[in-house]
C-alpha atoms as a PDB file:
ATOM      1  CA  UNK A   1      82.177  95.002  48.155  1.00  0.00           C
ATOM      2  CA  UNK A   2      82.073  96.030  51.681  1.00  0.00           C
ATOM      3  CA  UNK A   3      84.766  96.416  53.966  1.00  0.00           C
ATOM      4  CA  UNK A   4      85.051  96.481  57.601  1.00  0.00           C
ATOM      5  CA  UNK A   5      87.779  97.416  60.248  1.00  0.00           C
ATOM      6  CA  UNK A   6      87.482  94.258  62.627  1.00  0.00           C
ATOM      7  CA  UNK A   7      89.370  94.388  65.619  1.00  0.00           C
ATOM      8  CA  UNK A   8      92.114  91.263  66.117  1.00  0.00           C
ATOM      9  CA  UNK A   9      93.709  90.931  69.298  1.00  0.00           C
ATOM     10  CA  UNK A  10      96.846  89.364  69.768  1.00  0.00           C
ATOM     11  CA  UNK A  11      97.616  88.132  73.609  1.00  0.00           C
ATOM     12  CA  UNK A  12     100.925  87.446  74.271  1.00  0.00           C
ATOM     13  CA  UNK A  13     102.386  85.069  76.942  1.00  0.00           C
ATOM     14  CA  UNK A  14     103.147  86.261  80.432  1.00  0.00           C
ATOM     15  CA  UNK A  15     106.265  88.314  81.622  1.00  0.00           C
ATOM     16  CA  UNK A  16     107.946  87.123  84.446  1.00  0.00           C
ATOM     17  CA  UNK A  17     109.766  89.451  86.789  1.00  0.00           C
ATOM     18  CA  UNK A  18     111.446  88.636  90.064  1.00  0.00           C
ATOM     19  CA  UNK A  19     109.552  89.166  92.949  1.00  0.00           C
ATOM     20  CA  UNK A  20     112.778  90.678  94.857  1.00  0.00           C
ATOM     21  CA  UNK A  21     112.162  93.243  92.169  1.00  0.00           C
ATOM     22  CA  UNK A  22     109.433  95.184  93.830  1.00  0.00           C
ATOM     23  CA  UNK A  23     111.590  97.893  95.215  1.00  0.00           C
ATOM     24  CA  UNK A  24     112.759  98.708  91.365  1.00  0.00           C
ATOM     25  CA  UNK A  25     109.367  98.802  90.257  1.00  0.00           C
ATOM     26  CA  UNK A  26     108.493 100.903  92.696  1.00  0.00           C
ATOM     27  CA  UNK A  27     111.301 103.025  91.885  1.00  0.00           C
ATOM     28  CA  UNK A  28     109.937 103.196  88.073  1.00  0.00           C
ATOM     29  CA  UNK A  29     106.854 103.746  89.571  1.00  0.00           C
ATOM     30  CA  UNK A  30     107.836 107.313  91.500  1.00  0.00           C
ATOM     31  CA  UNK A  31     109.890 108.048  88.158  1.00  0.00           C
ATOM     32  CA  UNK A  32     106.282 108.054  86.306  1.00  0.00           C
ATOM     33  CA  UNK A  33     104.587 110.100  88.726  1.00  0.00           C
ATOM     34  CA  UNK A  34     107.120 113.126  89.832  1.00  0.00           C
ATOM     35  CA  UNK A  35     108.877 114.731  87.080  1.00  0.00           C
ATOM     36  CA  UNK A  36     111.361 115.649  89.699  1.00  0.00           C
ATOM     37  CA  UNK A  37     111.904 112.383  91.037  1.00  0.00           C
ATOM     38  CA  UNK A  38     112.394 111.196  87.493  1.00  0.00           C
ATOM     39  CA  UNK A  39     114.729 114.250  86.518  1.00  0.00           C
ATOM     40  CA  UNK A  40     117.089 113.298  89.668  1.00  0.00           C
ATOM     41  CA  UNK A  41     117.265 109.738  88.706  1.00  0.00           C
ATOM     42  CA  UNK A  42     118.339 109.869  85.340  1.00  0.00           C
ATOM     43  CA  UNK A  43     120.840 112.302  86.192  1.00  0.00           C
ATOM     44  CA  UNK A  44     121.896 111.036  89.702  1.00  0.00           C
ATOM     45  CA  UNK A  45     120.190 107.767  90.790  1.00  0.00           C
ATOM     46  CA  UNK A  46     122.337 107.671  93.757  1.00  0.00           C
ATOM     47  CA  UNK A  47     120.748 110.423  95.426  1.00  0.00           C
ATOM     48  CA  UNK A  48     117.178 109.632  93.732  1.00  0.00           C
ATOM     49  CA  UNK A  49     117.315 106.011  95.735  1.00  0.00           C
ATOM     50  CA  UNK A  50     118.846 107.871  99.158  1.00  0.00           C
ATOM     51  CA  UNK A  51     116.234 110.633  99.125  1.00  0.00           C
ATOM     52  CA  UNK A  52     113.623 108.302  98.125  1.00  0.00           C
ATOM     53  CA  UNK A  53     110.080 109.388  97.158  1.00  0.00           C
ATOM     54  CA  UNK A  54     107.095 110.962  99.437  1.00  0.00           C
ATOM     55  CA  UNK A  55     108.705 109.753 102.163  1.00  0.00           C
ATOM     56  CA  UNK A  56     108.681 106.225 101.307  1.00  0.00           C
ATOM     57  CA  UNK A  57     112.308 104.687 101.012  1.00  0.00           C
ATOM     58  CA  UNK A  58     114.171 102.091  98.220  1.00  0.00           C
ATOM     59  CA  UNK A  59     115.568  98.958  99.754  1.00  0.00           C
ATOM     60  CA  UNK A  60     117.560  98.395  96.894  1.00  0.00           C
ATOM     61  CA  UNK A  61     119.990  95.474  96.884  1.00  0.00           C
ATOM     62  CA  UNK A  62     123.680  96.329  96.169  1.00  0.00           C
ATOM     63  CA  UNK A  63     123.232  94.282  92.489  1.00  0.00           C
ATOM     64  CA  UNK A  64     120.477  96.429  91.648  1.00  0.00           C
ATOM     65  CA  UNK A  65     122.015  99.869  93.299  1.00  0.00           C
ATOM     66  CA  UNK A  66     125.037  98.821  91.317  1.00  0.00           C
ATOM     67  CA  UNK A  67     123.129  98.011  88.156  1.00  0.00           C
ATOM     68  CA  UNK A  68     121.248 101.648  88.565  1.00  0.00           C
ATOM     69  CA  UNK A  69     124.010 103.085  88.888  1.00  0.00           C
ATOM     70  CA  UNK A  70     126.110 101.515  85.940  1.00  0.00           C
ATOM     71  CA  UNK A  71     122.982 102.726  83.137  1.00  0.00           C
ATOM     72  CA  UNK A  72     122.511 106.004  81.645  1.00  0.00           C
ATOM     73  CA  UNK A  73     119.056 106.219  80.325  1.00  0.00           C
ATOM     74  CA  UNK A  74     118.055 108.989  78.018  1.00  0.00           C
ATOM     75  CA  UNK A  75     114.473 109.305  79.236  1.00  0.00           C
ATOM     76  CA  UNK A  76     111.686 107.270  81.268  1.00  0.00           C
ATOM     77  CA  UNK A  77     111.273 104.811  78.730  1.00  0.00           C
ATOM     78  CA  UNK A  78     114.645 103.582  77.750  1.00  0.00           C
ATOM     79  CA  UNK A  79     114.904 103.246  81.705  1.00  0.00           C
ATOM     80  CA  UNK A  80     111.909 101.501  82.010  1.00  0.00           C
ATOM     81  CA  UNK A  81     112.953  99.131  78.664  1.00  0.00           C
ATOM     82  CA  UNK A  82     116.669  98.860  80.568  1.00  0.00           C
ATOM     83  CA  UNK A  83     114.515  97.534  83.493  1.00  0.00           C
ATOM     84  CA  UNK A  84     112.598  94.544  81.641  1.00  0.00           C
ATOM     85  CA  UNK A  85     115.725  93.139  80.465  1.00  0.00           C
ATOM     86  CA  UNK A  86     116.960  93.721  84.062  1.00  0.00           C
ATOM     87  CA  UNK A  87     114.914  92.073  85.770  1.00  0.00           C
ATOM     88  CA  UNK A  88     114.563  89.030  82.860  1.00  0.00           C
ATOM     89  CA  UNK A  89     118.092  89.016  83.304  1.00  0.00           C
ATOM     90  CA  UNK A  90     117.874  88.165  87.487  1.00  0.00           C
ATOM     91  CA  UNK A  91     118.050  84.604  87.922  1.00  0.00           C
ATOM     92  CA  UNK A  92     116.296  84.081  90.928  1.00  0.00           C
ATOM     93  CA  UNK A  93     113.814  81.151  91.577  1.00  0.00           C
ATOM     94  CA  UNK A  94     110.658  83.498  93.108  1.00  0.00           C
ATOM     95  CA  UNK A  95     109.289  84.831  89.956  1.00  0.00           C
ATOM     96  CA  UNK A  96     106.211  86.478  90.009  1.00  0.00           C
ATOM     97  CA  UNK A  97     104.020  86.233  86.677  1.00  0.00           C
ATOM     98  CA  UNK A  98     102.440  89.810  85.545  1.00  0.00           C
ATOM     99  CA  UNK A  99      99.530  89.429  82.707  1.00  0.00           C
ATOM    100  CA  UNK A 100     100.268  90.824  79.294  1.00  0.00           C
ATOM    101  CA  UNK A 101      97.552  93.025  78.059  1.00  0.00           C
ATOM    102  CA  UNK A 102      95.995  92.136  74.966  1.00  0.00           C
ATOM    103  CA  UNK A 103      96.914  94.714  72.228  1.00  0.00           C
ATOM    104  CA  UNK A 104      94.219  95.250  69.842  1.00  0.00           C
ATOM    105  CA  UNK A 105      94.759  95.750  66.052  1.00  0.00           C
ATOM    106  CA  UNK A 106      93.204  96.692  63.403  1.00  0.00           C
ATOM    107  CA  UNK A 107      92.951  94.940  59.772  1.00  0.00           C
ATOM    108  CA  UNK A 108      90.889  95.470  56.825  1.00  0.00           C
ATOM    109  CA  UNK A 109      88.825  92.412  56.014  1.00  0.00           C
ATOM    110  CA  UNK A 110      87.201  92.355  52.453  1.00  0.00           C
END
């Protein structure tokens, strides 16, 4: 009998996020690329948004400084999970649709 690994992917539907979001995912953004940036805002996001990153600033709303503010995440990806449901959360009528990457898996067909 042989057997073969054949690749299945699953594709999920889209995400939507607001498009008002943009400033908190570029936030999440400078959190992924300075481990300094990312230190300060888990431990002070206050000062993280005020300082802002490379010279580029936030323009945060108060709601989102305020929800920042209100959520102690315990490392990049619990913020960046805390985020998702954020912004699914935001009922605002822009919404922007990101794509959903396929995820390939793996199963053993006989």
């Amino acid at each position: 009998m042989l057997m073969t690994d054949t690749p299945v992917l699953q594709t999920s539907t889209q995400l939507e996020y607001s498009s008002s979001n943009e400033e908190m995912n570029r936030l999440l953004c400078a959190a992924v690329v300075s481990k300094s940036f990312r230190s300060m805002l888990m431990t002070n996001p206050e000062i993280a948004v005020a300082s802002g990153y490379q010279g580029e600033s936030f323009n945060l709303s108060d709601e989102d400084r305020s929800w920042l503010s209100s959520i102690r995440p315990a490392n990049l990806v619990d913020l960046a999970a805390n985020l998702v449901a954020h912004q699914q959360n935001n009922h605002q009528e822009n919404r922007v649709k990101l794509p959903v990457e396929p995820v390939p898996q793996y199963v053993r067909v006989n």
